[in-house]
N, C-alpha and C. Protein backbone atom coordinates (compact mmCIF):
# COMPACT_ATOMS: atom_id res chain seq x y z
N UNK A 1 -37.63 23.97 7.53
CA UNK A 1 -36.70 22.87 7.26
C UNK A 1 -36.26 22.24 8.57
N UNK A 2 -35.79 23.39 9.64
CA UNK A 2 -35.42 22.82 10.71
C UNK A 2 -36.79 22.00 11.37
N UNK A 3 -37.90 22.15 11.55
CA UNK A 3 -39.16 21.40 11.83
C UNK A 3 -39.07 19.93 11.32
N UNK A 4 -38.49 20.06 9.29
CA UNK A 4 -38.58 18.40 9.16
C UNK A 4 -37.83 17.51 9.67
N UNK A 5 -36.21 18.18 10.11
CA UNK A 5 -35.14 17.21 10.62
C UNK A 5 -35.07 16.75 11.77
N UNK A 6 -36.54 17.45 12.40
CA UNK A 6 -36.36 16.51 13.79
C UNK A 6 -36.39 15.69 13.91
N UNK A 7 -37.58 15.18 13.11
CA UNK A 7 -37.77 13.49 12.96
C UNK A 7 -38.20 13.38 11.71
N UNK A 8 -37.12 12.12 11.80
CA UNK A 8 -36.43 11.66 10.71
C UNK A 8 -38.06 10.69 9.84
N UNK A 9 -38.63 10.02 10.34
CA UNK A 9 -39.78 9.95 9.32
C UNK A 9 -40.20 11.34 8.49
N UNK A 10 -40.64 12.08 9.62
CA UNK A 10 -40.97 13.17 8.75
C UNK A 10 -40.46 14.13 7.21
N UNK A 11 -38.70 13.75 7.43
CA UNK A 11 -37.27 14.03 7.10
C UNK A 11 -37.61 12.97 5.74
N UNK A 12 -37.93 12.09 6.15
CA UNK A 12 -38.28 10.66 4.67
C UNK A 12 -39.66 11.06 3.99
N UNK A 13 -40.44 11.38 4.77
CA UNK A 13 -41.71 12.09 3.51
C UNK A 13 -41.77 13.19 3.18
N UNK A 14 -41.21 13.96 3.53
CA UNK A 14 -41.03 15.08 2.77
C UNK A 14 -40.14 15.26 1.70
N UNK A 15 -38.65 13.98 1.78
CA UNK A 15 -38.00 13.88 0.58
C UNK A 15 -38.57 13.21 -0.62
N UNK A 16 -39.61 12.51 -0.31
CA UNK A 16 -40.64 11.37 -1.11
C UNK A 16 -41.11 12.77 -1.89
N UNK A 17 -42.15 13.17 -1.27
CA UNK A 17 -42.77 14.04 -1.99
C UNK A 17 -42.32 15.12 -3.18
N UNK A 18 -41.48 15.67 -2.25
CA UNK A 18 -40.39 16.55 -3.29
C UNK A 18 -39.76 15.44 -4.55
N UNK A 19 -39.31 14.39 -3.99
CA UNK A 19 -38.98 13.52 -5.04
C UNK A 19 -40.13 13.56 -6.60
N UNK A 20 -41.12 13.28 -5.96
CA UNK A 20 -42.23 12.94 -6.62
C UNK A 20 -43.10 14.82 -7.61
N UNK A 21 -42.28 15.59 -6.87
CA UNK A 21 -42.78 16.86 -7.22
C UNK A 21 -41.64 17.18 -8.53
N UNK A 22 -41.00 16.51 -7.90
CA UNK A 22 -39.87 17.17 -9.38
C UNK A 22 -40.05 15.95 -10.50
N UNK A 23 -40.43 14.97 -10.37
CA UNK A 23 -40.78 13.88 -11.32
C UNK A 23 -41.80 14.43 -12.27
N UNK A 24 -43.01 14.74 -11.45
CA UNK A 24 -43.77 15.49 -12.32
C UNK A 24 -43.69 16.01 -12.91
């Protein structure tokens, strides 16, 4: 987790995805 918040793009696709994982 601490890896995605370094940078903050990274921080935005990983919430996309998860977004998109729980949609499913």
């Amino acid at each position: 987790m601490s890896l995605v918040t370094r940078c903050p793009s990274c921080a935005t696709t990983f919430k996309v995805v998860r977004d998109q994982l729980r949609i499913s």
